[in-house]
Protein backbone atom coordinates (compact mmCIF):
# COMPACT_ATOMS: atom_id res chain seq x y z
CA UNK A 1 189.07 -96.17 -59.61
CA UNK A 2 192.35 -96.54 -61.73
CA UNK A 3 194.70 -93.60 -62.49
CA UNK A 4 196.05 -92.86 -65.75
CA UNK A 5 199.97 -91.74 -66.41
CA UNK A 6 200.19 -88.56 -68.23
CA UNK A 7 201.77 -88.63 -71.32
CA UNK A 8 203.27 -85.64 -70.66
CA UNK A 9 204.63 -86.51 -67.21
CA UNK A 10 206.33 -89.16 -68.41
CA UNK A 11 208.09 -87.09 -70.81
CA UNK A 12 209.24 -84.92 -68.15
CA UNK A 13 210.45 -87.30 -66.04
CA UNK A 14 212.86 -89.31 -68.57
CA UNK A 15 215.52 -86.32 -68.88
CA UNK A 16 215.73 -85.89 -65.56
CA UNK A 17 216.12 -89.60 -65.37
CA UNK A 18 218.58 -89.69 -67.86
CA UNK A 19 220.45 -86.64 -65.52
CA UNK A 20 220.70 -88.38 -62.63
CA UNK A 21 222.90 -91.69 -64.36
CA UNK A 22 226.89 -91.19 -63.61
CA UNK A 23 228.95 -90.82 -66.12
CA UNK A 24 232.07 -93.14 -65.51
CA UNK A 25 235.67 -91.54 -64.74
CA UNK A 26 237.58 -91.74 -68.22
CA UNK A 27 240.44 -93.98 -68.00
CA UNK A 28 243.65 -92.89 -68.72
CA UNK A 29 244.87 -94.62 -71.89
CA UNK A 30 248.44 -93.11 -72.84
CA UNK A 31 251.32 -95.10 -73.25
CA UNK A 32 254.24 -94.15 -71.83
CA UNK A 33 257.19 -95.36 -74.82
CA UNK A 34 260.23 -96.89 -73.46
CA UNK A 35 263.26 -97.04 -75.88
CA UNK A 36 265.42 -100.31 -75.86
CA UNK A 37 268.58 -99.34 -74.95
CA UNK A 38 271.24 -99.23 -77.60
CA UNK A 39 275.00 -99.85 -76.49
CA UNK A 40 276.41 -100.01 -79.65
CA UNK A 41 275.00 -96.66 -80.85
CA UNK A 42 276.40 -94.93 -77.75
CA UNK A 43 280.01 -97.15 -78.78
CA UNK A 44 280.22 -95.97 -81.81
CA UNK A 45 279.36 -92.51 -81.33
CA UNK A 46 282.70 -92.27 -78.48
CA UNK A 47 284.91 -94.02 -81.47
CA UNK A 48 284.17 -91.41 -83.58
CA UNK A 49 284.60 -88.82 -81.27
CA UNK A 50 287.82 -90.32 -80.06
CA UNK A 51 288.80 -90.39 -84.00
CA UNK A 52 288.17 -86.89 -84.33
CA UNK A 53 289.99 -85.24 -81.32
CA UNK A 54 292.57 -87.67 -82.52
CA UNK A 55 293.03 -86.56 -85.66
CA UNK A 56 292.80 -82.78 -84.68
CA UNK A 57 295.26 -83.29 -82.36
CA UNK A 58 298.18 -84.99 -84.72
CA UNK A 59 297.43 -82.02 -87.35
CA UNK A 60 297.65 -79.33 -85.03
CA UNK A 61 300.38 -80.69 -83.58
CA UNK A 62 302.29 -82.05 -86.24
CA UNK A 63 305.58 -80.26 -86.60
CA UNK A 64 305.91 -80.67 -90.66
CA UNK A 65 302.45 -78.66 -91.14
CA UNK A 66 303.63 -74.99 -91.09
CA UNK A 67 300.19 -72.89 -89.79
CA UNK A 68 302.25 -69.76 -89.49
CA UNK A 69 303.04 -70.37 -93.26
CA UNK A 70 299.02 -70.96 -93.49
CA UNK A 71 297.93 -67.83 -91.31
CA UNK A 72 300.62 -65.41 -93.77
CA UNK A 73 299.08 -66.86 -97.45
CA UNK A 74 295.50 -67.33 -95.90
CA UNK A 75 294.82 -63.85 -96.58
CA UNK A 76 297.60 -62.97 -99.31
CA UNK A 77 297.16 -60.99 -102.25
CA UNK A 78 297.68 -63.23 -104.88
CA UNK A 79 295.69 -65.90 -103.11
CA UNK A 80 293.09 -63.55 -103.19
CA UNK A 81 293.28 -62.97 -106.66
CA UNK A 82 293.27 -66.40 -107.37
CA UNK A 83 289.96 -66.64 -105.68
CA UNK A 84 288.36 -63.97 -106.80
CA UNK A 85 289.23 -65.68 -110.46
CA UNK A 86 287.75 -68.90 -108.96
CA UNK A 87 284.52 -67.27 -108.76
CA UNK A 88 284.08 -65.75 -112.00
CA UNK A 89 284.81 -68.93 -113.24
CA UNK A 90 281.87 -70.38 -111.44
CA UNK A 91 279.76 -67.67 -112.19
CA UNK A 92 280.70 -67.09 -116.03
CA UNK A 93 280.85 -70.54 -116.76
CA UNK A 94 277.59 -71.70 -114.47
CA UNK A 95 275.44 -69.30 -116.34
CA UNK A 96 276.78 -69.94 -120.23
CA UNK A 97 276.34 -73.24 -119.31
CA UNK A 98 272.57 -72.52 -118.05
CA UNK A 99 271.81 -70.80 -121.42
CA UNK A 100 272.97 -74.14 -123.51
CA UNK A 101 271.64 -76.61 -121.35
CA UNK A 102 268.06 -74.72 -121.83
CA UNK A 103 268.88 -74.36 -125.65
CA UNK A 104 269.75 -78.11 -126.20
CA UNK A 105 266.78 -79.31 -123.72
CA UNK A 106 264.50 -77.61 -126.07
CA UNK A 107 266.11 -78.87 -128.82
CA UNK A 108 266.07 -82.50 -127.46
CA UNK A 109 262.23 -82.33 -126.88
CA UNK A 110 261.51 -81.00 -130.68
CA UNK A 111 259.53 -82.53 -132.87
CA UNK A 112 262.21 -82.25 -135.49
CA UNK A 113 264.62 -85.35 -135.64
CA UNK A 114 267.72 -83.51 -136.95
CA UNK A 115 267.69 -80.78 -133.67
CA UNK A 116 267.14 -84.08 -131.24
CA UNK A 117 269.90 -86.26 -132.96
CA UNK A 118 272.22 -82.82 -132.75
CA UNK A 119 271.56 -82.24 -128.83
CA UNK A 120 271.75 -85.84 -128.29
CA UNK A 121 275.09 -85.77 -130.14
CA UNK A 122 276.20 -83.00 -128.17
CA UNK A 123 275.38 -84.23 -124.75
CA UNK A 124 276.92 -87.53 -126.01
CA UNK A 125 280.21 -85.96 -126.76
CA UNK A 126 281.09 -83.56 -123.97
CA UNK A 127 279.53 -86.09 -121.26
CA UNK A 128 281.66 -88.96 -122.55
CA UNK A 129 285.17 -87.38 -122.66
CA UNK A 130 287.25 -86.33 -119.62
CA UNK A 131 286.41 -82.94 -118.64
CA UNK A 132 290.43 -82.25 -118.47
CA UNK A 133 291.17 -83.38 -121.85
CA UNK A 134 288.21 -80.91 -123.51
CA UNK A 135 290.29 -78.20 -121.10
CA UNK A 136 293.99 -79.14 -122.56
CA UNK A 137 291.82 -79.33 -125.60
CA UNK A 138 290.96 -75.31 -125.82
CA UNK A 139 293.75 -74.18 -124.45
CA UNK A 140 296.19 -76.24 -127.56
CA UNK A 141 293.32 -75.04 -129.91
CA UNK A 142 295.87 -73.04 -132.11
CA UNK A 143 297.17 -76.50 -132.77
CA UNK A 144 294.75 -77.24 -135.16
CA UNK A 145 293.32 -73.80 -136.02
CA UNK A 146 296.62 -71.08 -135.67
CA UNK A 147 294.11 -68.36 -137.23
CA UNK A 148 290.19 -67.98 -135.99
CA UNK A 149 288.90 -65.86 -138.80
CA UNK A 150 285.00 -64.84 -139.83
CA UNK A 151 284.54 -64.44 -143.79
CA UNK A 152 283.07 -66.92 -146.45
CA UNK A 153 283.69 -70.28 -145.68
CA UNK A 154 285.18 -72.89 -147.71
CA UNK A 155 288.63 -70.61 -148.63
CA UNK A 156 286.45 -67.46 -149.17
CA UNK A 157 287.60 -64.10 -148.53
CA UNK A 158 288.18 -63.45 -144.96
CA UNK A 159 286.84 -60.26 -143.05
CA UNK A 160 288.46 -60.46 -139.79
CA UNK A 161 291.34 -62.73 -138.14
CA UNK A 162 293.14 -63.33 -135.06
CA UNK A 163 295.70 -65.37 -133.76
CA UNK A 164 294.57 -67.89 -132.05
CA UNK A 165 297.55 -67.83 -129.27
CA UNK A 166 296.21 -64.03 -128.58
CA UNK A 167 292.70 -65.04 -128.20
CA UNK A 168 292.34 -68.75 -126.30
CA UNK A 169 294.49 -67.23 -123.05
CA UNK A 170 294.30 -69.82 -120.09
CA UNK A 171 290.92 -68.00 -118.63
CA UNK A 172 289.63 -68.16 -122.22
CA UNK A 173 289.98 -71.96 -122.70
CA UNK A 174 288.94 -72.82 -119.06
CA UNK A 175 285.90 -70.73 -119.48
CA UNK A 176 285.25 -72.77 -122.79
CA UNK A 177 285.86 -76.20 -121.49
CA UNK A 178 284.08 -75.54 -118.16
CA UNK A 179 280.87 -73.52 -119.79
CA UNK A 180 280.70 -75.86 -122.59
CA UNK A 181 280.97 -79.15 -120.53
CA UNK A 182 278.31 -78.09 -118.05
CA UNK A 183 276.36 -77.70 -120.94
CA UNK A 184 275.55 -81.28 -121.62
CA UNK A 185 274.98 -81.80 -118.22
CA UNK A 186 272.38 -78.63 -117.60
CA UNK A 187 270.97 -80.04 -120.79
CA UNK A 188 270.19 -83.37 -119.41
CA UNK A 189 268.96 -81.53 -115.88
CA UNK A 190 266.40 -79.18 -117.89
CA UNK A 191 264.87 -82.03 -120.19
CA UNK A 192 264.18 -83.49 -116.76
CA UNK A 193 262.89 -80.49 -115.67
CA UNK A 194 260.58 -79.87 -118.46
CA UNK A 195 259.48 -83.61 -118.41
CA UNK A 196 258.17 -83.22 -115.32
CA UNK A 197 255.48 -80.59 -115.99
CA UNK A 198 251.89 -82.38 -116.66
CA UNK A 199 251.70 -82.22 -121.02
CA UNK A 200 248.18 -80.74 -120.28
CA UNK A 201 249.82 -77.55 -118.97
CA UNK A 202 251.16 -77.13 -122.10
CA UNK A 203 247.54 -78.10 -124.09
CA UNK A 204 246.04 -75.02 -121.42
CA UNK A 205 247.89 -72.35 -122.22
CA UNK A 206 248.01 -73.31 -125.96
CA UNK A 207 243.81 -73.24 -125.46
CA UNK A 208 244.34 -69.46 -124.80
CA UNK A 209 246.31 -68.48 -127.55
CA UNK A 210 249.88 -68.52 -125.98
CA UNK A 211 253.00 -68.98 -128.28
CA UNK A 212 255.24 -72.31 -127.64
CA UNK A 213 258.09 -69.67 -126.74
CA UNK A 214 255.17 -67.94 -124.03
CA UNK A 215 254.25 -71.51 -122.88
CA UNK A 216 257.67 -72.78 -122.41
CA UNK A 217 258.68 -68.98 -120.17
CA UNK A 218 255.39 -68.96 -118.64
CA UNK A 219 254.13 -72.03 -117.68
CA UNK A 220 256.68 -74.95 -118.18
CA UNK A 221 260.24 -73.61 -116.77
CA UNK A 222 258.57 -71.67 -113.73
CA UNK A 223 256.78 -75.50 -112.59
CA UNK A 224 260.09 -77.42 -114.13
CA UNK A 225 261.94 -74.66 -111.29
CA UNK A 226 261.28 -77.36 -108.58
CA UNK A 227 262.95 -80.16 -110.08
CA UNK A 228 265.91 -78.37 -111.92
CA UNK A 229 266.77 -76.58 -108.35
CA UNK A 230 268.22 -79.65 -106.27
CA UNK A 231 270.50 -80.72 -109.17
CA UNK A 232 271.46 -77.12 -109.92
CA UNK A 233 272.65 -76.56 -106.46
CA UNK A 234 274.58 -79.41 -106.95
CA UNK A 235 276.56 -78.83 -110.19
CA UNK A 236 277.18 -75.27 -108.50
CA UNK A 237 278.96 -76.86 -105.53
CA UNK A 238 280.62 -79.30 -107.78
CA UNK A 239 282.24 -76.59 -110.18
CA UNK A 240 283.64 -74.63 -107.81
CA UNK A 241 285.83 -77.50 -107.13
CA UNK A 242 285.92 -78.76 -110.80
CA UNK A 243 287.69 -74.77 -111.08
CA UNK A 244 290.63 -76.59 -109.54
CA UNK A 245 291.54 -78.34 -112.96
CA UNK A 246 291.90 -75.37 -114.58
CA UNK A 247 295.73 -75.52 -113.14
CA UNK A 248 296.62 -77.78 -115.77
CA UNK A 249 296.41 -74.88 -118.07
CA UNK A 250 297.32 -72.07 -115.82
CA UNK A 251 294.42 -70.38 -115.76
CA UNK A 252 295.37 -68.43 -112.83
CA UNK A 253 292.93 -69.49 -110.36
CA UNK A 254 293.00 -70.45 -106.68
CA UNK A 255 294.49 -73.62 -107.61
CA UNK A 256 296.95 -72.08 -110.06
CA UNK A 257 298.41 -69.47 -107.70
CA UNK A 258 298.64 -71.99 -104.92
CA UNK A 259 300.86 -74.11 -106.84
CA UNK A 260 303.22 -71.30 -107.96
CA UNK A 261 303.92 -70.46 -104.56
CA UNK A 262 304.60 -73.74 -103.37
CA UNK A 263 306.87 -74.73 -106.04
CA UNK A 264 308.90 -71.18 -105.08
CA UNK A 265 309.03 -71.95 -101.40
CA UNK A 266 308.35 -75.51 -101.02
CA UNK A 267 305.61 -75.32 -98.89
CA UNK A 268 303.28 -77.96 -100.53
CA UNK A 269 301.42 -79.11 -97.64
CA UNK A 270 300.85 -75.34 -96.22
CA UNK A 271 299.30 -73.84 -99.54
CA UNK A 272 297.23 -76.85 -100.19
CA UNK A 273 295.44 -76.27 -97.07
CA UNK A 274 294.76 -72.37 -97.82
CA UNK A 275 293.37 -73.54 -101.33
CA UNK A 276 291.50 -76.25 -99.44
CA UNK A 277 290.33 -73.75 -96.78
CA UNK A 278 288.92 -71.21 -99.50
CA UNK A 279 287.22 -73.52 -101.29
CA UNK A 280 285.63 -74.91 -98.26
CA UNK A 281 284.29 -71.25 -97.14
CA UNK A 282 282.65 -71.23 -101.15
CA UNK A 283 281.16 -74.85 -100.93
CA UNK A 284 279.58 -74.11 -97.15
CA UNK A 285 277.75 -70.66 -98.57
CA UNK A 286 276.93 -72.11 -101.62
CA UNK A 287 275.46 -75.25 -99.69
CA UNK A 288 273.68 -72.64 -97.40
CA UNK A 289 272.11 -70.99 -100.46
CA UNK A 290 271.11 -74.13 -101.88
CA UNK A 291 269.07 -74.77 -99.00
CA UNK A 292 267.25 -71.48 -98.99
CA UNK A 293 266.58 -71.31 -102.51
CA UNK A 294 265.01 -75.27 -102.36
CA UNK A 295 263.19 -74.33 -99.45
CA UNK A 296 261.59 -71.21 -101.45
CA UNK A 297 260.42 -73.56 -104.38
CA UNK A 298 259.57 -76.61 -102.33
CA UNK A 299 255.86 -77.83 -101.77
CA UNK A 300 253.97 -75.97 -99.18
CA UNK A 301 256.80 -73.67 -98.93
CA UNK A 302 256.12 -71.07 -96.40
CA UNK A 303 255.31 -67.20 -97.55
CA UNK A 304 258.15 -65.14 -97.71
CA UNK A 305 259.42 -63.23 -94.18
CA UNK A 306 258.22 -59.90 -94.95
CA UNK A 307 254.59 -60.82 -95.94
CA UNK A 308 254.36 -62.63 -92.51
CA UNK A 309 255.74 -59.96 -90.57
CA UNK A 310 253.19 -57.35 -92.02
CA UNK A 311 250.16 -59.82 -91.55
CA UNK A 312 251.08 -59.86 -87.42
CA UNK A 313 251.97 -56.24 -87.52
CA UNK A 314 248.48 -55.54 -89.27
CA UNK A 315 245.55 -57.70 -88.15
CA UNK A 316 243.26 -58.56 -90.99
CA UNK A 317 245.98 -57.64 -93.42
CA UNK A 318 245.51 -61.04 -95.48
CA UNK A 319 241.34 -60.83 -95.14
CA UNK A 320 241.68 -57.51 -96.45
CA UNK A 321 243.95 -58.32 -99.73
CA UNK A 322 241.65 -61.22 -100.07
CA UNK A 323 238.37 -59.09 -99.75
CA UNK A 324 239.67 -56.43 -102.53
């Protein structure tokens, strides 16, 4: 008499089968990196260091550098005047020269030939000439025009005049040559800007019913933000240094005050390195402010400080802004 096998048994039996096989030990499969050893890294590394206690040493040291002469003008009043005219030049002339660069980017990207061959002319000019002769430019204006007047061209009556020798002052002309000059080169930064921005962001919001001046506020210069920014930072850190030529015309900045003092005690060496000092301390904030304001536009940027604060402080905060 023969047996049959269940089906069912058989079914049973094959997990508990399947149970019973060992699973092999995983094998450990990280590499352990080893980096080749680099002598002439480390080599280097000591020469420079070596260079730079070096070099610290024979200026602290050195007998013809005067640092009590440093410490007593580090702080002076009129150095401190001159500096505080350093930065309105900066800040005067940075943001004229903002409000032409946008006005001639525009102008460069119209459809009409005559504004593109006029901003192109433009950007040609003040790029191509010396940024000190368009300052000794300004400031002999009166030169060529001894009267600024507004009336009827072409010999007409005229309603109002000046002198011109009253009017273009040292600060006047630098803040002409300096806001006009970084003109051009804002103008060339924006255009890039602009170029940047997909054209079909400009086809969507004209699809809605937005004006070119709405498109170009709304849609182009907020996205054009990331590119302008890095270039921007860097014609900020550049002109408070350019500021510095602005001596040639005694426009009574940090520069210009610096050299009036040495010339009346002889202490070239000394007040160069207060002027140098100050303008370091405005490049290393303005470098620090650069950073923060590229790292607030960059991709992926993270949200600002207070909105992460208040999402630990309140659980679900975010869920909840996102539910409502």
């Amino acid at each position: 008499m023969t047996h049959r096998k269940m089906p069912g048994a058989a079914l049973k039996a094959a997990p508990a089968a399947a149970t019973t096989d060992a699973t092999p030990p995983e094998e450990d499969l990280s590499l352990q990196v080893t980096r080749r050893p680099r002598p002439g890294r480390w080599l280097a590394v000591l020469a420079a260091a070596l260079f730079a206690v070096w070099l610290a040493y024979t200026v602290i040291v050195n007998p013809n550098l005067h640092w009590d002469i440093v410490a007593k003008y580090q702080f002076d009043g009129v150095i401190l005047k001159g500096l505080g005219v350093t930065i309105q030049l900066t800040l005067v002339s940075m943001a004229l020269g903002i409000v032409i660069g946008v006005l001639v980017a525009v102008m460069q990207l119209s459809d009409s030939p005559v504004l593109r061959l006029t901003a192109g002319a433009y950007t040609w000019f003040f790029r191509g000439t010396p940024l000190l002769v368009q300052l000794i430019f300004w400031f002999n204006l009166a030169l060529l025009f001894p009267v600024i007047s507004i009336g009827i061209p072409f010999d007409g009556p005229k309603l109002i005049s000046w002198q011109s020798n009253q009017v273009i002052t040292g600060f006047v002309a630098a803040l002409l040559g300096l806001s006009i000059n970084e003109g051009a080169y804002m103008a060339e930064i924006v255009r890039a800007g602009i170029q940047s921005v997909d054209p079909g962001q400009r086809e969507a919001g004209a699809s809605i019913g937005m004006s070119n001046r709405q498109i170009l506020s709304r849609i182009i210069l907020p996205q054009a933000m990331r590119v302008i920014i890095p270039p921007f930072g860097n014609q900020f850190i550049s002109m408070l240094k350019t500021t510095s030529l602005v001596s040639v015309i005694a426009g009574a900045d940090l520069m210009t005050v610096s050299q009036h003092l040495y010339l009346a005690n002889f202490e070239v060496v000394a007040l160069l390195l207060v002027a140098s000092l100050w303008y370091l301390v405005l490049t290393t904030i303005a470098s620090i402010g650069q950073h923060a304001v590229e790292r607030r536009y960059s991709p992926g940027a993270a949200p600002p400080l207070r909105r992460r604060v208040l999402a630990n402080l309140v659980p679900g905060r975010d869920r909840k802004k996102a539910a409502a």
